[in-house]
PDB file of N, CA and C in Angstrom:
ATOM      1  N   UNK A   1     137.172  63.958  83.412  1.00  0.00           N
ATOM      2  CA  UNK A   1     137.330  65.078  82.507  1.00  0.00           C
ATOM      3  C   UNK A   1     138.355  66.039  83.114  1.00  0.00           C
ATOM      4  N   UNK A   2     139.465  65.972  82.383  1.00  0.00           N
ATOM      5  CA  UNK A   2     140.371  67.066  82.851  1.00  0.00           C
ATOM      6  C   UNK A   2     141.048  67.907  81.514  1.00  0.00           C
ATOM      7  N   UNK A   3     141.550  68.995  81.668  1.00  0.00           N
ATOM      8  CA  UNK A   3     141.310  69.940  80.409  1.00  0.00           C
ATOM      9  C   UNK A   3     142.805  70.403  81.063  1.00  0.00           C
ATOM     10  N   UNK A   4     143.602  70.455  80.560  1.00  0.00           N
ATOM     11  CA  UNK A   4     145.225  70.929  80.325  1.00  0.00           C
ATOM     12  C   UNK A   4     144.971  72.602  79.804  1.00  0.00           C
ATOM     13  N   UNK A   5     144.975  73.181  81.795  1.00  0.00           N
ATOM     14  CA  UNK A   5     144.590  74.720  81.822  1.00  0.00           C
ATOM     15  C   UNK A   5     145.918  75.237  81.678  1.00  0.00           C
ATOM     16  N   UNK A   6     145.408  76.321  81.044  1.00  0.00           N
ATOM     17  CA  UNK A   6     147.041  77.637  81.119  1.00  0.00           C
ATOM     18  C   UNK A   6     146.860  77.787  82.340  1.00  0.00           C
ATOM     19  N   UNK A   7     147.993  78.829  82.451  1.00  0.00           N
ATOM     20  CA  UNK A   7     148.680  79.482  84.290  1.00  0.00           C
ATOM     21  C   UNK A   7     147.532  80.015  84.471  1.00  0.00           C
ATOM     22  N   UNK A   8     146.764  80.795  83.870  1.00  0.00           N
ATOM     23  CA  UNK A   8     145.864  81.991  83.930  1.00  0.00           C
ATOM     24  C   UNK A   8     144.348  81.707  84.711  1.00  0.00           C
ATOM     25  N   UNK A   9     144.010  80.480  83.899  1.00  0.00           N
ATOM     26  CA  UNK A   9     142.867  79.653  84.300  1.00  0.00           C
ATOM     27  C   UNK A   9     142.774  79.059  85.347  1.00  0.00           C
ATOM     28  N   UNK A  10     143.856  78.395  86.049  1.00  0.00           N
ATOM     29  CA  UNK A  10     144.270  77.620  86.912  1.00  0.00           C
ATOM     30  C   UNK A  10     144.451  78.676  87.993  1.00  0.00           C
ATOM     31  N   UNK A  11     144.726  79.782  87.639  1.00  0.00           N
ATOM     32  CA  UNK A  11     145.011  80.674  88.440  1.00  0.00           C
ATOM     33  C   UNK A  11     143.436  81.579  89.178  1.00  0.00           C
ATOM     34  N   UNK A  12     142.342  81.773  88.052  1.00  0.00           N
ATOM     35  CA  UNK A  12     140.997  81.685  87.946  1.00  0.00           C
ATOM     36  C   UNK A  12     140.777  80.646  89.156  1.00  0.00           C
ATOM     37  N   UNK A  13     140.649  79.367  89.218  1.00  0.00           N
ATOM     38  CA  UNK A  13     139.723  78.405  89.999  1.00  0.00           C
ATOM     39  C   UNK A  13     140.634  78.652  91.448  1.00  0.00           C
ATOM     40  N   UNK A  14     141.725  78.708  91.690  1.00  0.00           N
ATOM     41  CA  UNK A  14     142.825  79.140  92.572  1.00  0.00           C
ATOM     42  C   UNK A  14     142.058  79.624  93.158  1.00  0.00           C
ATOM     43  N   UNK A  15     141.579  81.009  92.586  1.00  0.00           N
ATOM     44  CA  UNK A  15     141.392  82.068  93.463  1.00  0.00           C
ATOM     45  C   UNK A  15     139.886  81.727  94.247  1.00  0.00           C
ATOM     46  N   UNK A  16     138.975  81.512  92.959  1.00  0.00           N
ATOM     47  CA  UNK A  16     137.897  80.601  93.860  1.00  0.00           C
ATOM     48  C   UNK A  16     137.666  79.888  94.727  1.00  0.00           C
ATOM     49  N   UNK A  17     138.811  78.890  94.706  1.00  0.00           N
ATOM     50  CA  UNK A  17     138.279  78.236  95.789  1.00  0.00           C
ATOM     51  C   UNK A  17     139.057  78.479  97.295  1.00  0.00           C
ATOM     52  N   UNK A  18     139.925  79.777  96.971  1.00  0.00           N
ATOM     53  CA  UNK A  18     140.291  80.578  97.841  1.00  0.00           C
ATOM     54  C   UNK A  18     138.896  81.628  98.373  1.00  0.00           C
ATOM     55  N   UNK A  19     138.501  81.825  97.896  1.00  0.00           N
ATOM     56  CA  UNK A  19     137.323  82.482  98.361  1.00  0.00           C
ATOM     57  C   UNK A  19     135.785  81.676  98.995  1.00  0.00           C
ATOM     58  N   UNK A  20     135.688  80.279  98.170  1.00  0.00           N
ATOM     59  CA  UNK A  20     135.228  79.456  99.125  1.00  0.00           C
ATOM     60  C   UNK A  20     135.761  79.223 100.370  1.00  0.00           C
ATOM     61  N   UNK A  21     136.744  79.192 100.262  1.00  0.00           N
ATOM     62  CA  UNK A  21     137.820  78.704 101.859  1.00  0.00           C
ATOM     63  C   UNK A  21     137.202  80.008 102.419  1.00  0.00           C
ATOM     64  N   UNK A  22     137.133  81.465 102.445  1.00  0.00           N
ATOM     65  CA  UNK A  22     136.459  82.484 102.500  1.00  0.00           C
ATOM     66  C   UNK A  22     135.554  82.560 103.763  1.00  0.00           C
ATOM     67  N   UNK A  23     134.790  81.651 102.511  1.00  0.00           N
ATOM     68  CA  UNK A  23     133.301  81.720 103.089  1.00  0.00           C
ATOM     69  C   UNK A  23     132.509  83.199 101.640  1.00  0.00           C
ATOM     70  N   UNK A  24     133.015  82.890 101.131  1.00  0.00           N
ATOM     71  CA  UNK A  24     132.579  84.150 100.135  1.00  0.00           C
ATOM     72  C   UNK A  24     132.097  82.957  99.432  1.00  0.00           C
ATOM     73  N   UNK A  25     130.247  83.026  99.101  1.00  0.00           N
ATOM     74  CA  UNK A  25     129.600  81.903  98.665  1.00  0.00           C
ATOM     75  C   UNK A  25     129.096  82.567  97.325  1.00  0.00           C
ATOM     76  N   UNK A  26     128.822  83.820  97.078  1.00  0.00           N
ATOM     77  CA  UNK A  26     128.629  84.432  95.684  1.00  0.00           C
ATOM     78  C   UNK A  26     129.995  84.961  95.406  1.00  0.00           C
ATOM     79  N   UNK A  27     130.136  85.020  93.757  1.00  0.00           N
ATOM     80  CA  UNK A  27     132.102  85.492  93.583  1.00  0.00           C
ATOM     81  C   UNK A  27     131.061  85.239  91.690  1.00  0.00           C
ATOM     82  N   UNK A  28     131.938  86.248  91.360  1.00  0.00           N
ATOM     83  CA  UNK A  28     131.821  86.589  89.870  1.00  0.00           C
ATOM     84  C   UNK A  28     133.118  86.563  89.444  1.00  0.00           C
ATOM     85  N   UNK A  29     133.228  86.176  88.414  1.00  0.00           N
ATOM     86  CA  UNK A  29     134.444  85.635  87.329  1.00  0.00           C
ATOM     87  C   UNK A  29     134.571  86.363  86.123  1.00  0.00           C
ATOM     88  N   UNK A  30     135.348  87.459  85.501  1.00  0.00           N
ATOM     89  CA  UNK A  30     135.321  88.400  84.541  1.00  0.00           C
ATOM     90  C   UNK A  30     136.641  87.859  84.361  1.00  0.00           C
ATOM     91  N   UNK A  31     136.577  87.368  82.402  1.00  0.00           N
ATOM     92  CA  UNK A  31     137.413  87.137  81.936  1.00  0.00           C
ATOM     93  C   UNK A  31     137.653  87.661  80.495  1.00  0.00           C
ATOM     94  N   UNK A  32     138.702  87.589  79.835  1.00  0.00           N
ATOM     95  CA  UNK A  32     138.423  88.916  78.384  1.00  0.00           C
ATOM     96  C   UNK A  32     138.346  87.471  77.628  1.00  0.00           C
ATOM     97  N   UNK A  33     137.916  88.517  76.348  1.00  0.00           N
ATOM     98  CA  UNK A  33     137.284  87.710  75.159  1.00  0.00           C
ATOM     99  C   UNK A  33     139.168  86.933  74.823  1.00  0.00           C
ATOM    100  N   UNK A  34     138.495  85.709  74.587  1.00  0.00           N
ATOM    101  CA  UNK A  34     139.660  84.574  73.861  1.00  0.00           C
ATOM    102  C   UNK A  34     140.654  83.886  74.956  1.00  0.00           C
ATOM    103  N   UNK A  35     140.238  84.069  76.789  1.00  0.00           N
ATOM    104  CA  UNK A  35     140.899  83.635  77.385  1.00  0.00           C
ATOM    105  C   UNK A  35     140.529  82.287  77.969  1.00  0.00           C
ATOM    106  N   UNK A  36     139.531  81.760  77.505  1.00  0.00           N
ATOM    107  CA  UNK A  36     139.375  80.540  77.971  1.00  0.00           C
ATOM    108  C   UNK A  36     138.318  80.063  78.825  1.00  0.00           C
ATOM    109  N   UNK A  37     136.924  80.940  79.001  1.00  0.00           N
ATOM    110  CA  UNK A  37     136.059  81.050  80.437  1.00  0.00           C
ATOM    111  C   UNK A  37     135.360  79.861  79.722  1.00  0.00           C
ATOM    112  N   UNK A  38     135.300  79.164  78.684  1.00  0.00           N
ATOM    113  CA  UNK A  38     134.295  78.006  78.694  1.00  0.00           C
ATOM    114  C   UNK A  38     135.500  76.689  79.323  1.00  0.00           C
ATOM    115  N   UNK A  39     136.603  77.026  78.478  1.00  0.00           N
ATOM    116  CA  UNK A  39     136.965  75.901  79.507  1.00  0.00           C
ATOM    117  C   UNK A  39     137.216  75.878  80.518  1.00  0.00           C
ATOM    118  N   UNK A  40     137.486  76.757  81.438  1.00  0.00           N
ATOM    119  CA  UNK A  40     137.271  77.222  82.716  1.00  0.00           C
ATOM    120  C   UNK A  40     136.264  76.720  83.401  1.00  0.00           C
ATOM    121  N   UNK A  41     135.261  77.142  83.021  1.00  0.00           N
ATOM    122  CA  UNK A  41     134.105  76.936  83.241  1.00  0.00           C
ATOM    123  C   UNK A  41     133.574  75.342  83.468  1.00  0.00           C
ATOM    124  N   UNK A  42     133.841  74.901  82.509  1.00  0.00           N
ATOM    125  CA  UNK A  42     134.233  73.400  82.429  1.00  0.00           C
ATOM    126  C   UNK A  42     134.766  72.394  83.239  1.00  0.00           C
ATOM    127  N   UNK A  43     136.051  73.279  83.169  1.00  0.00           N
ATOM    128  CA  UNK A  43     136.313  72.238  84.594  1.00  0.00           C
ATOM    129  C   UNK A  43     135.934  72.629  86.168  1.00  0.00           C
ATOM    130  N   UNK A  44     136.038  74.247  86.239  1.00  0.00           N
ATOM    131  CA  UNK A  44     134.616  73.973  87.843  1.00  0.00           C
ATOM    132  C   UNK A  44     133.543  73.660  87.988  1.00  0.00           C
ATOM    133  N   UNK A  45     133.035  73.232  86.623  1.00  0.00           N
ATOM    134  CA  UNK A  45     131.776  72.412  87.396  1.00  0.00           C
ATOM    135  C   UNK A  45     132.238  71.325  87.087  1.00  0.00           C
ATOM    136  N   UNK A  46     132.927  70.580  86.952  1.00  0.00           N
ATOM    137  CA  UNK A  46     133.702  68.974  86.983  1.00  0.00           C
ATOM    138  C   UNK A  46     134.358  69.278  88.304  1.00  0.00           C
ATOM    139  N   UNK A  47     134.864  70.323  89.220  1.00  0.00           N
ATOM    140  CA  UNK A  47     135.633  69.875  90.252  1.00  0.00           C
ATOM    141  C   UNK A  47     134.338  70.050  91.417  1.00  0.00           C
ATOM    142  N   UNK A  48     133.237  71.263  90.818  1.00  0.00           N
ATOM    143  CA  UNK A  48     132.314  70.798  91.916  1.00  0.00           C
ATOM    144  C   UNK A  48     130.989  70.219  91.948  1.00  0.00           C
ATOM    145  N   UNK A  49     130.905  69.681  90.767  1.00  0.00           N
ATOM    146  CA  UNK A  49     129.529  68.703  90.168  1.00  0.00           C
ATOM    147  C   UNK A  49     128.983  68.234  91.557  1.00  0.00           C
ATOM    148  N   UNK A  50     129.569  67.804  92.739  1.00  0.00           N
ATOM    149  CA  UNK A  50     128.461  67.261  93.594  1.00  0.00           C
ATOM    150  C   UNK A  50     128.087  68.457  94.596  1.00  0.00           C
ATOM    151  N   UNK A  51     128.374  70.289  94.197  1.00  0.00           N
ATOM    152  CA  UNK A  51     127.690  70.958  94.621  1.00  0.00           C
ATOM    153  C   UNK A  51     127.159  71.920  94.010  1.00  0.00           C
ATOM    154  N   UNK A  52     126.539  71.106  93.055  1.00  0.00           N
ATOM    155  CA  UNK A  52     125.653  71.548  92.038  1.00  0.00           C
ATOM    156  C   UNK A  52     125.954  72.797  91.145  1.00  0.00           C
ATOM    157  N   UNK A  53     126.785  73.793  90.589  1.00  0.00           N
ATOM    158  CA  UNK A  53     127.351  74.765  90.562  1.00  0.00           C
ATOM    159  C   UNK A  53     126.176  75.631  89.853  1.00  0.00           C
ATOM    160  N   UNK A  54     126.147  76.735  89.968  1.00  0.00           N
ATOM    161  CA  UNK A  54     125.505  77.452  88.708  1.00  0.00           C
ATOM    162  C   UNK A  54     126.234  78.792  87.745  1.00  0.00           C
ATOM    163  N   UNK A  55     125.811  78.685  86.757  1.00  0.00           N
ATOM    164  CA  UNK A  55     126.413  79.654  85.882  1.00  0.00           C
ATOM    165  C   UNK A  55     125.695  80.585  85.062  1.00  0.00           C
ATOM    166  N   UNK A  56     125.383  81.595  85.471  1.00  0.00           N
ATOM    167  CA  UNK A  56     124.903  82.423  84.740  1.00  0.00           C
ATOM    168  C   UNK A  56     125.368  83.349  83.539  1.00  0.00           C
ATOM    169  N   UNK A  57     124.754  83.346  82.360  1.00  0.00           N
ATOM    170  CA  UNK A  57     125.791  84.422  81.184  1.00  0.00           C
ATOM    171  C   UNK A  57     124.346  84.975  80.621  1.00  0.00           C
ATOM    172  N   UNK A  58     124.605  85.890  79.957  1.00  0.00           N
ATOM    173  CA  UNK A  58     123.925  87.270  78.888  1.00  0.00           C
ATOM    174  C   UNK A  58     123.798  86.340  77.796  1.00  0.00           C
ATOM    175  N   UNK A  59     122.366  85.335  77.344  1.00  0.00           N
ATOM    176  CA  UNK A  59     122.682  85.039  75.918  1.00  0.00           C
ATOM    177  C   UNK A  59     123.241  85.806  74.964  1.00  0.00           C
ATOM    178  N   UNK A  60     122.270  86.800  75.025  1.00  0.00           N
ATOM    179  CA  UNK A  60     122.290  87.867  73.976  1.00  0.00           C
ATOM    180  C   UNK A  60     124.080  88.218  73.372  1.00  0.00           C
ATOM    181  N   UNK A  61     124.279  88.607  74.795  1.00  0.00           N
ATOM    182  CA  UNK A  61     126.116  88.721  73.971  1.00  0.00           C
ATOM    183  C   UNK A  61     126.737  87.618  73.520  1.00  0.00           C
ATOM    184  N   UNK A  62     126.522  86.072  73.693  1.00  0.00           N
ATOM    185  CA  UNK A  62     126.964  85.057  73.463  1.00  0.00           C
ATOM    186  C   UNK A  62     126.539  84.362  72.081  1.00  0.00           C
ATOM    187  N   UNK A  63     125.068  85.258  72.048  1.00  0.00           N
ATOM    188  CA  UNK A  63     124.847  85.020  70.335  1.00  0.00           C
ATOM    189  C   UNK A  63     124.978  85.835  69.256  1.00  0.00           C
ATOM    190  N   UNK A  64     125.493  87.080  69.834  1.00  0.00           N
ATOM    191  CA  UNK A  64     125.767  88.168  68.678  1.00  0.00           C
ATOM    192  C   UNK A  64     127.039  88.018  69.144  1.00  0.00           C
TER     193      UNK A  64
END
């Protein structure tokens, strides 16, 4: 599964796993409405599926 990211997104997981390199093991991801955080999303847990990732969101805003 690979998903043909804009600069922006790519630029998103960049920075992550710059901050894994870190050692920064919690890191929050704020992205604006219509930029892409599901597919984003998408593909870091496809690049780190064998370390189990987790993702937390606000149903509530995701269903209103």
């Amino acid at each position: 599964m690979k998903y043909e990211l804009y600069e922006h997104q790519q630029a998103v997981i960049d920075d992550i796993e710059r901050g894994f390199a870190a050692d920064h093991k919690h890191q929050i991801i704020a992205m604006g409405t219509g930029s892409g955080k599901t597919v984003t999303a998408a593909q870091m847990i496809h690049n780190y599926r064998h370390k189990k990732p987790l993702f937390i969101v606000d149903r509530v805003e995701l269903v209103h």
